[in-house]
C-alpha atoms as a PDB file:
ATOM      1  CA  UNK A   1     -51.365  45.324 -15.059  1.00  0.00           C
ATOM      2  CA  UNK A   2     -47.620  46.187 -13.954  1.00  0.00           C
ATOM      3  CA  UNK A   3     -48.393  43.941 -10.550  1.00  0.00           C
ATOM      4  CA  UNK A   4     -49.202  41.421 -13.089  1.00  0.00           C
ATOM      5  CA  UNK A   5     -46.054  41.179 -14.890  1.00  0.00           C
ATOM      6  CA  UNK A   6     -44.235  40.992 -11.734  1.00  0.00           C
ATOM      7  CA  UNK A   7     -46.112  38.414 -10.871  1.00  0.00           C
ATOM      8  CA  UNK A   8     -45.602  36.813 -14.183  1.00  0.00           C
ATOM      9  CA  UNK A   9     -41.803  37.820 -13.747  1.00  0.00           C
ATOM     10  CA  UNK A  10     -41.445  36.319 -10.106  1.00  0.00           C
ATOM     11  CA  UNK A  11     -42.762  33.056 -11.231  1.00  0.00           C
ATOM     12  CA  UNK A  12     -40.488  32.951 -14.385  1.00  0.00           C
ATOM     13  CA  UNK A  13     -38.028  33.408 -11.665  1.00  0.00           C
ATOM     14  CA  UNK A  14     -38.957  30.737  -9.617  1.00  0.00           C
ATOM     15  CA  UNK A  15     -39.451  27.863 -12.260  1.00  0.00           C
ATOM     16  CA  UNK A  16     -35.636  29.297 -13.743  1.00  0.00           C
ATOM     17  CA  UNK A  17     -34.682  28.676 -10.280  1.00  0.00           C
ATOM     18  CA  UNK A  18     -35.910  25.473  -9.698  1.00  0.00           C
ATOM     19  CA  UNK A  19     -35.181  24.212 -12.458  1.00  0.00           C
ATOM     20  CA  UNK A  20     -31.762  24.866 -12.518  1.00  0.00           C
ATOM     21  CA  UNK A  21     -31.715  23.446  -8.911  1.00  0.00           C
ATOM     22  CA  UNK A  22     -33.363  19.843 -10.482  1.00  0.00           C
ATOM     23  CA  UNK A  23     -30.638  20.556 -13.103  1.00  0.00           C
ATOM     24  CA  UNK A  24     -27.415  20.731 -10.715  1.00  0.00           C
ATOM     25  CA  UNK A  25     -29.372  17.688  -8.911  1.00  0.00           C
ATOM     26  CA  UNK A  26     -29.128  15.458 -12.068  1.00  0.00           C
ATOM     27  CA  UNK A  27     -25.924  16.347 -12.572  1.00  0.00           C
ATOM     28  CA  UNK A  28     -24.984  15.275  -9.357  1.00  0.00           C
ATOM     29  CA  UNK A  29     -26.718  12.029  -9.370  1.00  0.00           C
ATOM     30  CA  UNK A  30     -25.014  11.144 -12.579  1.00  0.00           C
ATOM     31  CA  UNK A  31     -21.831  12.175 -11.343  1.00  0.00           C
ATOM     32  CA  UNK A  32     -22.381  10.145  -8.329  1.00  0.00           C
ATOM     33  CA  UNK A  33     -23.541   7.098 -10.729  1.00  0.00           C
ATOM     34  CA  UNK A  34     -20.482   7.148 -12.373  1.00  0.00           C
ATOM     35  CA  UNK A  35     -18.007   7.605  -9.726  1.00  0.00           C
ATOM     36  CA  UNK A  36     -19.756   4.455  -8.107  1.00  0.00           C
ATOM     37  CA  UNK A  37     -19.806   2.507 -11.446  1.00  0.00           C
ATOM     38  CA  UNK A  38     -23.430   2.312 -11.365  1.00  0.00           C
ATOM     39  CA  UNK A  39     -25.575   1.202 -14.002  1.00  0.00           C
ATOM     40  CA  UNK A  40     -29.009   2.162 -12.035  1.00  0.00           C
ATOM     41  CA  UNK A  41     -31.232   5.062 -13.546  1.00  0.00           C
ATOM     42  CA  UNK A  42     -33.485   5.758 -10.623  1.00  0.00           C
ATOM     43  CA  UNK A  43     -32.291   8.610  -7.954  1.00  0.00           C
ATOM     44  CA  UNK A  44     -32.782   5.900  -5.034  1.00  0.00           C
ATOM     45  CA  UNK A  45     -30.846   2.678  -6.848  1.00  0.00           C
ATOM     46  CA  UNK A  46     -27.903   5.360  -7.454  1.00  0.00           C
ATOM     47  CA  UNK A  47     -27.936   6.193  -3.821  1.00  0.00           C
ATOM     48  CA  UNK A  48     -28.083   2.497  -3.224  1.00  0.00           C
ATOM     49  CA  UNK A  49     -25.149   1.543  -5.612  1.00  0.00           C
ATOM     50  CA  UNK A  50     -23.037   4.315  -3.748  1.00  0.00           C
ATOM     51  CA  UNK A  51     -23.838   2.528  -0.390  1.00  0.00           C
ATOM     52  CA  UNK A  52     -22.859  -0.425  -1.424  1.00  0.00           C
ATOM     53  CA  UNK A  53     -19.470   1.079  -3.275  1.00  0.00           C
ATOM     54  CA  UNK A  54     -18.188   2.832   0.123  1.00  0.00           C
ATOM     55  CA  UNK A  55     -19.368  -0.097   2.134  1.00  0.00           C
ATOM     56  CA  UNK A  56     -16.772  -2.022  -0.215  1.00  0.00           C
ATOM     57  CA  UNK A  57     -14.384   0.781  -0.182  1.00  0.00           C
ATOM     58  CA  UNK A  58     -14.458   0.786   3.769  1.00  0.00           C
ATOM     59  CA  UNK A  59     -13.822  -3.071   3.551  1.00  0.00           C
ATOM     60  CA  UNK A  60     -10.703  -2.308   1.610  1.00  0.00           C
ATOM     61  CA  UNK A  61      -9.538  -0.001   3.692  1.00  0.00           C
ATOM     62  CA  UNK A  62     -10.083  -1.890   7.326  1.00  0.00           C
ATOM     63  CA  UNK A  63      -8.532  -4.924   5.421  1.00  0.00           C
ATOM     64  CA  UNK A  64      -5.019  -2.384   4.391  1.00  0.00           C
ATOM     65  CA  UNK A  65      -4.765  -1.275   7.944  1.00  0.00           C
ATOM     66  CA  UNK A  66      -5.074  -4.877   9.322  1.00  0.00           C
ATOM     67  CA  UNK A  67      -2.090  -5.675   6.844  1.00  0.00           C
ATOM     68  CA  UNK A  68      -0.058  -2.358   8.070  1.00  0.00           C
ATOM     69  CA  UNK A  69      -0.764  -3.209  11.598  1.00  0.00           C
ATOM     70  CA  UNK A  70       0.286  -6.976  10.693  1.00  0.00           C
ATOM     71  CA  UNK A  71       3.355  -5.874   9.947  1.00  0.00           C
ATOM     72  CA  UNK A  72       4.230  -3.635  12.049  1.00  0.00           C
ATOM     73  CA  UNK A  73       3.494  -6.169  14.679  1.00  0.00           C
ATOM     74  CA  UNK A  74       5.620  -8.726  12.515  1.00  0.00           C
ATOM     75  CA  UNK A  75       8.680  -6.157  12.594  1.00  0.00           C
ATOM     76  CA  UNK A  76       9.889  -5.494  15.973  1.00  0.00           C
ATOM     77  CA  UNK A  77      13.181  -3.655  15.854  1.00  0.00           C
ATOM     78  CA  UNK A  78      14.842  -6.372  18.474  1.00  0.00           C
ATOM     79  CA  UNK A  79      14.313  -8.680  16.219  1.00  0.00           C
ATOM     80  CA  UNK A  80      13.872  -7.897  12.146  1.00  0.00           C
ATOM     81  CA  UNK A  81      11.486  -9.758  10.065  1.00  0.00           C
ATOM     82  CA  UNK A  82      13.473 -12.059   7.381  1.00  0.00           C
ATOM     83  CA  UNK A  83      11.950 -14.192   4.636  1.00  0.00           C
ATOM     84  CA  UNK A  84      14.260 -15.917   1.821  1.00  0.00           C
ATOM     85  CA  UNK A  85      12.297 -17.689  -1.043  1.00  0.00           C
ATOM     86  CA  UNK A  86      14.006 -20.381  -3.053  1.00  0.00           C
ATOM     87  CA  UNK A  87      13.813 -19.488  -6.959  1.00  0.00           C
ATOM     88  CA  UNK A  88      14.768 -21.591 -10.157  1.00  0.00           C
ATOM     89  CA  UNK A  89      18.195 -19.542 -10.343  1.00  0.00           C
ATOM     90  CA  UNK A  90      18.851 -17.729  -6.548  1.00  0.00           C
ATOM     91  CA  UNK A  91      16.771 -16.550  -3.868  1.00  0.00           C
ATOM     92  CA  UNK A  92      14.122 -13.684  -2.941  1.00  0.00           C
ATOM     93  CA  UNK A  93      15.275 -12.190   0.045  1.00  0.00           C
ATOM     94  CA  UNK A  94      12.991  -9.940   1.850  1.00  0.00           C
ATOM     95  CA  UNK A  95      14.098  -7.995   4.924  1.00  0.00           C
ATOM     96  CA  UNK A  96      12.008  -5.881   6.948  1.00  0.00           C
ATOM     97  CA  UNK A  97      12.195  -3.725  10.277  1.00  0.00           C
ATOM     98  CA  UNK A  98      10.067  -0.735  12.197  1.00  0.00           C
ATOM     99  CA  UNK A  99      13.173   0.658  12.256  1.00  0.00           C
ATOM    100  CA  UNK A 100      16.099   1.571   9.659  1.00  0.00           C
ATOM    101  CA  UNK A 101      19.647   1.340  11.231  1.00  0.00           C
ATOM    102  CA  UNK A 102      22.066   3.700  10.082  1.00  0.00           C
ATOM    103  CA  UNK A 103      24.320   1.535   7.750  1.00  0.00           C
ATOM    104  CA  UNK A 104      21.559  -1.632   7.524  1.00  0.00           C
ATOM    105  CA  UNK A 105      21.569  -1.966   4.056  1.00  0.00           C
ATOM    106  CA  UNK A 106      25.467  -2.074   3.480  1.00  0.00           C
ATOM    107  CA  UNK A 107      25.099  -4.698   6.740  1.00  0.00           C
ATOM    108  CA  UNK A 108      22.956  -6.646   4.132  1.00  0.00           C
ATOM    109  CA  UNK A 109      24.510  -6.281   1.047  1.00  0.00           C
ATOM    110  CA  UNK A 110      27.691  -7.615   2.861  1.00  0.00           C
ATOM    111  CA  UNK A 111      26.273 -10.413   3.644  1.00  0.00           C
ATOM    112  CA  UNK A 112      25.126 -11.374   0.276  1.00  0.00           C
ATOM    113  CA  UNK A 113      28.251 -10.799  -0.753  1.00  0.00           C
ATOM    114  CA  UNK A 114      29.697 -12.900   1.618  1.00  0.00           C
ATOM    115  CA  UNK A 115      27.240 -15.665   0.789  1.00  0.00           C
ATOM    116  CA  UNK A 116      28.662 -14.882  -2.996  1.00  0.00           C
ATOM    117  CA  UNK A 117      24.949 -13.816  -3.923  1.00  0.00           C
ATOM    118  CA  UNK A 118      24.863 -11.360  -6.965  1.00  0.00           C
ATOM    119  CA  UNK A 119      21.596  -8.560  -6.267  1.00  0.00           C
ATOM    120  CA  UNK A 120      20.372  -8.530  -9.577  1.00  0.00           C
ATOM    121  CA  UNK A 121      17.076  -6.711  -8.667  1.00  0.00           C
ATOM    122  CA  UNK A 122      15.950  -4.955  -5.671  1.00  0.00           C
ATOM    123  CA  UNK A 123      13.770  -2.436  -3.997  1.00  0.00           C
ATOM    124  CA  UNK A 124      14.806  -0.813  -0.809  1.00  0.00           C
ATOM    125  CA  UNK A 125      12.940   1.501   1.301  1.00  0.00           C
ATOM    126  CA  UNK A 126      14.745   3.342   4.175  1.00  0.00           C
ATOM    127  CA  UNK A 127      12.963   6.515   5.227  1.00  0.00           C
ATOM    128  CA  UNK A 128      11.254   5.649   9.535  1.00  0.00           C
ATOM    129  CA  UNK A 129      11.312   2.105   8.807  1.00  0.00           C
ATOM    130  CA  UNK A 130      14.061  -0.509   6.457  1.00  0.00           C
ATOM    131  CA  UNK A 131      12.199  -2.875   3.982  1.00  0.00           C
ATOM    132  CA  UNK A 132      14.438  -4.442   1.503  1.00  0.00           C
ATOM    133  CA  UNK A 133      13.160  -6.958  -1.322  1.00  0.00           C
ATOM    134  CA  UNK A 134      16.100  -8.199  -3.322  1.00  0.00           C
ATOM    135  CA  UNK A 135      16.674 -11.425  -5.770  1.00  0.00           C
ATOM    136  CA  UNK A 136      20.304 -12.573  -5.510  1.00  0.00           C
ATOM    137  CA  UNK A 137      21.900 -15.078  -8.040  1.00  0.00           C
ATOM    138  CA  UNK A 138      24.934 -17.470  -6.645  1.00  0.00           C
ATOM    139  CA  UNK A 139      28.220 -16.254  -8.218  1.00  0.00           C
ATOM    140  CA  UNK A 140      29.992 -19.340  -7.768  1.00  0.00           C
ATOM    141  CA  UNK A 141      27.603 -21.639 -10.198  1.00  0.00           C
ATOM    142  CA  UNK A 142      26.492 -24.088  -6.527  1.00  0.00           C
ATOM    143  CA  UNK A 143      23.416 -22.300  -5.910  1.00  0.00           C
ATOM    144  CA  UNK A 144      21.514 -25.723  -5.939  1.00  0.00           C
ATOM    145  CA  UNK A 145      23.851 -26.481  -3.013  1.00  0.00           C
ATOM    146  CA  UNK A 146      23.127 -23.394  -1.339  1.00  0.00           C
ATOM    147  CA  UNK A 147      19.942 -23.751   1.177  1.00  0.00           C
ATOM    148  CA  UNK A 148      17.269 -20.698   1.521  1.00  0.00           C
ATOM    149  CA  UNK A 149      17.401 -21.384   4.829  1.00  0.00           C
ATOM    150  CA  UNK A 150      21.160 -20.913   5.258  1.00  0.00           C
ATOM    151  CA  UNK A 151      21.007 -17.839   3.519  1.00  0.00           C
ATOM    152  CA  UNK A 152      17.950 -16.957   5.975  1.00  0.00           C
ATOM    153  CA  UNK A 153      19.723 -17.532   9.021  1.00  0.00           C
ATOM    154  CA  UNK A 154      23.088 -15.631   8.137  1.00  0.00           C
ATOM    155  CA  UNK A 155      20.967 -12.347   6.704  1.00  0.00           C
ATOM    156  CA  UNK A 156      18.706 -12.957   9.755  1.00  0.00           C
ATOM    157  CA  UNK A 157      21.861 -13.132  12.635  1.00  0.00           C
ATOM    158  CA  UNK A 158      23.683 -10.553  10.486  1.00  0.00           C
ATOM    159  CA  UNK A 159      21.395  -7.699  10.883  1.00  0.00           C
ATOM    160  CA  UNK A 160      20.371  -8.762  14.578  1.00  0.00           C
ATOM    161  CA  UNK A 161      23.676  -8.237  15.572  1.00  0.00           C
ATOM    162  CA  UNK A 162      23.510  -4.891  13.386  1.00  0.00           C
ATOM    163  CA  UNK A 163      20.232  -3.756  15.481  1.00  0.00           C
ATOM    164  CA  UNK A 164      21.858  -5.058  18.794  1.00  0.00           C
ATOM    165  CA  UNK A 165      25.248  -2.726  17.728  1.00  0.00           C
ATOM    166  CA  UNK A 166      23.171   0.296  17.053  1.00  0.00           C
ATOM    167  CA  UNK A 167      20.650  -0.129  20.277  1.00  0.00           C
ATOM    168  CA  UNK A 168      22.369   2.203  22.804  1.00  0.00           C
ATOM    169  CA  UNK A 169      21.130  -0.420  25.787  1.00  0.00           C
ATOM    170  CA  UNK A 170      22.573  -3.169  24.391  1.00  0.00           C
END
């Protein structure tokens, strides 16, 4: 009788044990089902939804570090990247380098000064690398006489010669 009730006892055990394994499992799967977004029920179309969700997610990524690498290619210290877009009231001015300068960004805002452009909004970033996006109004009420591409060309030969001062070959 007593090597009965362990018997009974050991297969209690067992069933308590598996199914609190099945239990963690489901909890897993649904976890898993709604980190992916899935809508599936079935254990397999959940594993197939999270496929396809890193497969996605791994798309997104290559895609970022083709961008980053884009850039970085794009902004050679010899010669910083410089885009100016024409705007119903001023210009968006966007300035970027693989390397920040030591006084770069006073170098820049000069020049919009000199070019009497107001910043009225901008976001710098000078930590390794300089990347300045700034929108700059014309003080002097001629902006439709001022050209983009003027304004390109003096930010552009402005902090060249700013790199080329700062390069300890040149």
């Amino acid at each position: 009788k007593e090597a009965e009730e362990g018997k009974k006892q050991a297969l209690k055990n067992m069933v308590s044990k598996e199914y609190k394994r099945d239990s963690s499992l489901r909890e897993k799967f649904q976890l898993l089902r709604s980190i992916t977004n899935s809508h599936a029920e079935g254990e397999t179309s959940i594993i197939e939804d999270a496929s396809k969700y890193i497969k996605k997610l791994k798309h997104k990524v290559d895609k970022i570090n083709n961008e980053t690498t884009s850039e970085e290619y794009f902004c050679d210290p010899t010669d910083p990247m410089v885009t100016v877009e024409t705007l119903e009231k001023g210009f968006m001015i966007k300035v970027m380098s693989s390397k920040n300068e030591p006084g770069m960004l006073v170098c820049v805002l000069e020049v919009f000064e000199d070019l009497g452009l107001e910043v009225v909004e901008a976001r710098v970033s000078c930590t390794d690398s300089f990347s300045l996006h700034a929108i700059g109004i014309s003080n002097n009420d001629d902006c439709e006489s001022m050209d983009g591409e003027a304004v390109k060309q003096a930010v552009a030969v402005a902090v060249s010669t700013w790199s080329d001062s700062q390069d300890p070959k040149g």
